[in-house]
N, C-alpha and C. Protein backbone atom coordinates (compact mmCIF):
# COMPACT_ATOMS: atom_id res chain seq x y z
N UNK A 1 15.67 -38.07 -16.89
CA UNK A 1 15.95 -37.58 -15.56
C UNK A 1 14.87 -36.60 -15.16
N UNK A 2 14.30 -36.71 -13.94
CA UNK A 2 13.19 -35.76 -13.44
C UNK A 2 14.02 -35.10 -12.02
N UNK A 3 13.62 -34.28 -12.19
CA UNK A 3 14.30 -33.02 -11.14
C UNK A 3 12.50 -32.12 -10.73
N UNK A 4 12.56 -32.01 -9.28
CA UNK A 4 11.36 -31.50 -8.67
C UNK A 4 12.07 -29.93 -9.24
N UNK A 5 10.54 -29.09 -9.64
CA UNK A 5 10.75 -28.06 -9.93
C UNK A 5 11.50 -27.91 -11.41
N UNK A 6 11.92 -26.83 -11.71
CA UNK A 6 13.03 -26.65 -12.81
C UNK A 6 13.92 -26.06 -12.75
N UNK A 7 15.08 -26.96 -12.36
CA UNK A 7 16.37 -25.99 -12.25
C UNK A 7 17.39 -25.83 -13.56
N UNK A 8 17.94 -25.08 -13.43
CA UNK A 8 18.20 -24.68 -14.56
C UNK A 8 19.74 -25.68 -15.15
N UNK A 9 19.34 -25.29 -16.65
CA UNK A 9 20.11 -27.02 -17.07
C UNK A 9 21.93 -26.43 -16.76
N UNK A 10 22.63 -25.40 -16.37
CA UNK A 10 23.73 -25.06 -16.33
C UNK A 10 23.61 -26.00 -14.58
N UNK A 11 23.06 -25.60 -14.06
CA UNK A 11 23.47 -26.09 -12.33
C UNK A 11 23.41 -27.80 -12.29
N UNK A 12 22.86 -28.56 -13.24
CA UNK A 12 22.41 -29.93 -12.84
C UNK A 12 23.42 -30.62 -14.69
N UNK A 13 24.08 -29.64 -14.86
CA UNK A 13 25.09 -30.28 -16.19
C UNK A 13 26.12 -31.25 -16.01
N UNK A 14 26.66 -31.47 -15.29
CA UNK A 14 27.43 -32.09 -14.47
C UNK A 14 26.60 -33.77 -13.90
N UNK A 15 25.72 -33.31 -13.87
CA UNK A 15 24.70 -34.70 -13.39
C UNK A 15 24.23 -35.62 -14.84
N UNK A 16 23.74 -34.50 -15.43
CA UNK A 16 23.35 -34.88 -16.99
C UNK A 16 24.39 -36.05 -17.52
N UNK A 17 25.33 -34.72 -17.46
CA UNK A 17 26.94 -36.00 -18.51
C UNK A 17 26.87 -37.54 -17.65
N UNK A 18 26.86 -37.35 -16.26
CA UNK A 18 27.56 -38.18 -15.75
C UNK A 18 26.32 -39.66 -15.96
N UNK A 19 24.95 -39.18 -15.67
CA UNK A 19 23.66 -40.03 -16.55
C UNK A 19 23.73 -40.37 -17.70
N UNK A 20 24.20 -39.72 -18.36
CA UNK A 20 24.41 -40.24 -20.14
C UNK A 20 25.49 -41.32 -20.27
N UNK A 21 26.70 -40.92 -19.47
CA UNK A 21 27.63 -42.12 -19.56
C UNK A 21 27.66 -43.34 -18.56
N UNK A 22 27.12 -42.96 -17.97
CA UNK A 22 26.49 -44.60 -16.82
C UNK A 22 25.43 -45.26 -18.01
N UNK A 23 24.76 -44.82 -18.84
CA UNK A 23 23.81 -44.97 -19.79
C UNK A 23 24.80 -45.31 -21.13
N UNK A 24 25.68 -45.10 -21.13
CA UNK A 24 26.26 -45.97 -22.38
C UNK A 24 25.92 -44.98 -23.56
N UNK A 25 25.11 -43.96 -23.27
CA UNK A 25 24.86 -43.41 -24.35
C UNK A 25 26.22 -42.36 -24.95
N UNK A 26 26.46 -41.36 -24.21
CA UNK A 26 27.94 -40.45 -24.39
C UNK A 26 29.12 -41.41 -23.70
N UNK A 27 29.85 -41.26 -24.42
CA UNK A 27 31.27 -41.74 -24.81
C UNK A 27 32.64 -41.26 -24.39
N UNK A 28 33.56 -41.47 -23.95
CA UNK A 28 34.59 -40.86 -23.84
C UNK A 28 35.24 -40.09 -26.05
N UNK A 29 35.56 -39.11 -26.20
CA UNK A 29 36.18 -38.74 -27.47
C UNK A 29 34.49 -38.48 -27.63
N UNK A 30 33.56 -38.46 -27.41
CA UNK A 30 32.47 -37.98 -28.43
C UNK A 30 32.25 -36.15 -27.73
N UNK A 31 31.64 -35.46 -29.09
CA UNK A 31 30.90 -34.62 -28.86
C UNK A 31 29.74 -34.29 -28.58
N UNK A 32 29.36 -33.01 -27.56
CA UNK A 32 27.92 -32.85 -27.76
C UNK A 32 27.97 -31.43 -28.12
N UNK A 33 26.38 -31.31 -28.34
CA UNK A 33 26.38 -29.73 -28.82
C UNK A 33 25.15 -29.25 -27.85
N UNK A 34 25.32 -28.28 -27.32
CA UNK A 34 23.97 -27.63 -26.04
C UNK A 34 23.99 -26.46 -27.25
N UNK A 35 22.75 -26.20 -25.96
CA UNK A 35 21.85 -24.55 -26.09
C UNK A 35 22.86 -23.60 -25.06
N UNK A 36 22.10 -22.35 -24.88
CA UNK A 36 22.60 -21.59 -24.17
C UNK A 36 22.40 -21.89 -22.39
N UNK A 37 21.22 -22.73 -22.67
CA UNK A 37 20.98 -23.23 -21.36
C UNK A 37 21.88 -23.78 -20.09
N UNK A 38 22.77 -24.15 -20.69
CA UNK A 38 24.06 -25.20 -20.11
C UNK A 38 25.22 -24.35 -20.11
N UNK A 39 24.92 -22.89 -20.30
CA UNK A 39 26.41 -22.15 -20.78
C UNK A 39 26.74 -21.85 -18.94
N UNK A 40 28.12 -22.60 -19.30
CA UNK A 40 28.48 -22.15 -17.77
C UNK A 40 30.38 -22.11 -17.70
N UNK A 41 31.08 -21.17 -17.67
CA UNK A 41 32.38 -22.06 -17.88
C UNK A 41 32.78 -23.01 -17.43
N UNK A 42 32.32 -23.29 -16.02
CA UNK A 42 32.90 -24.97 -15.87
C UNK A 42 32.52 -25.86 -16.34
N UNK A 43 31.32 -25.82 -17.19
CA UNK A 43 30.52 -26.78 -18.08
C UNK A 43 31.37 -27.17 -19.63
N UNK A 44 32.39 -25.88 -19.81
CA UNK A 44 33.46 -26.34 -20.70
C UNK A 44 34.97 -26.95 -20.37
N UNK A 45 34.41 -26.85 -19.67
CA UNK A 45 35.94 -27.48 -19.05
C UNK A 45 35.63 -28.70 -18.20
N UNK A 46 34.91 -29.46 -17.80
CA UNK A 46 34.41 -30.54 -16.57
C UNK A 46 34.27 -31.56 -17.77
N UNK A 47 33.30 -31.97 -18.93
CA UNK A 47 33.58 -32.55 -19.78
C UNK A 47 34.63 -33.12 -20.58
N UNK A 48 35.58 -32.34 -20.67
CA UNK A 48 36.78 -32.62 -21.01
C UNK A 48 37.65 -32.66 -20.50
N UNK A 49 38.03 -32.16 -19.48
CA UNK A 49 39.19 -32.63 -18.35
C UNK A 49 38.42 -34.31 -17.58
N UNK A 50 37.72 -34.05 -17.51
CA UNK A 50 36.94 -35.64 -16.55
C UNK A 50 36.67 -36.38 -17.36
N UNK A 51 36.07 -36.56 -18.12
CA UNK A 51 35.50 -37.44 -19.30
C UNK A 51 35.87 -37.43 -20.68
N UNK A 52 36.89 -36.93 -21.29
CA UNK A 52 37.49 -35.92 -22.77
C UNK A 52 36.18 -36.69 -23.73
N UNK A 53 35.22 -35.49 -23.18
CA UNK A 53 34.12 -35.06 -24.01
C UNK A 53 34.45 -33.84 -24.47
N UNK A 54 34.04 -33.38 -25.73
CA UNK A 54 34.34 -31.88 -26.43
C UNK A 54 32.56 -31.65 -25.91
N UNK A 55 32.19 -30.41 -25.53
CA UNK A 55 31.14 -29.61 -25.64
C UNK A 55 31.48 -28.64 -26.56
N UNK A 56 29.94 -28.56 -27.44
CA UNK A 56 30.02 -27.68 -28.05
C UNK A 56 28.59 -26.84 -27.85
N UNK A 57 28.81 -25.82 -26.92
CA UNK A 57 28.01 -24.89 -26.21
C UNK A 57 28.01 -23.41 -26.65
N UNK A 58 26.97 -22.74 -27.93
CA UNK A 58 26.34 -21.60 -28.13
C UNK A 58 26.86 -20.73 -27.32
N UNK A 59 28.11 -19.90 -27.14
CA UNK A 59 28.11 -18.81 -25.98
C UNK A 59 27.36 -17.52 -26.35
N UNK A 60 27.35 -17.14 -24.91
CA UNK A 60 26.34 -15.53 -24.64
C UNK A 60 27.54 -14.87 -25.42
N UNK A 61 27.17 -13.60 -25.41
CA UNK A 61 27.68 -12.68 -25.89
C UNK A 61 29.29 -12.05 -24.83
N UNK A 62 28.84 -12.13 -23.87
CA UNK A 62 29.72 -11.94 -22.61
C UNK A 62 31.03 -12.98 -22.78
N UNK A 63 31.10 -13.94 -23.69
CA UNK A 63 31.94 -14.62 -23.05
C UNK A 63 33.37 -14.12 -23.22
N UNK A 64 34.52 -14.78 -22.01
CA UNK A 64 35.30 -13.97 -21.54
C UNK A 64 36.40 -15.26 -21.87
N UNK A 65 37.16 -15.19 -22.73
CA UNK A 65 38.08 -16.46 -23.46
C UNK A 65 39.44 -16.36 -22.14
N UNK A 66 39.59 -15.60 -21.71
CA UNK A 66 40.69 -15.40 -20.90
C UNK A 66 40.34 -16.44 -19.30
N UNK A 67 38.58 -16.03 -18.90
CA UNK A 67 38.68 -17.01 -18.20
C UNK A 67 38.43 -18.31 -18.60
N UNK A 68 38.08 -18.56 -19.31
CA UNK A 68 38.19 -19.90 -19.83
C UNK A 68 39.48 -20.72 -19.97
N UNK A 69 40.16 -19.75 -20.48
CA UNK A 69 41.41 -20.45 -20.52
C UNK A 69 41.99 -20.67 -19.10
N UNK A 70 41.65 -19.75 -18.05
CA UNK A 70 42.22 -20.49 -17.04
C UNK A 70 41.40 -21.21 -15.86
N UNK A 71 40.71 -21.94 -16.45
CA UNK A 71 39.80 -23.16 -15.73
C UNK A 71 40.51 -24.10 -15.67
């Protein structure tokens, strides 16, 4: 996937998944594992409510389990 400029991989994550599985490559039940790059909370939760993909995404230090849980 080419994107003019470089935006950053949390804003265009959502596009990614949805390219990988038109691509046959990611799966419904499979995992992935990111960088910090992709850390976004709806990026843990959009995978698996839409597609029950598990992400498994490096969190910052900040992260806040309370909102997560209510995504």
């Amino acid at each position: 996937m080419l994107h003019s400029g470089s935006p950053n991989d949390s804003k265009i994550f959502s596009e990614i998944i949805a390219e990988l599985m038109r691509r046959s490559i990611l799966k419904e039940n499979d995992s992935i594992i990111l960088d910090r790059g992709c850390y976004a909370y709806e990026n843990y939760a959009e995978p698996l409510l839409n597609h029950r993909i598990l992400p498994l995404i490096i969190p910052k230090k900040n992260l806040n389990i309370r909102k997560l849980k209510n995504l």
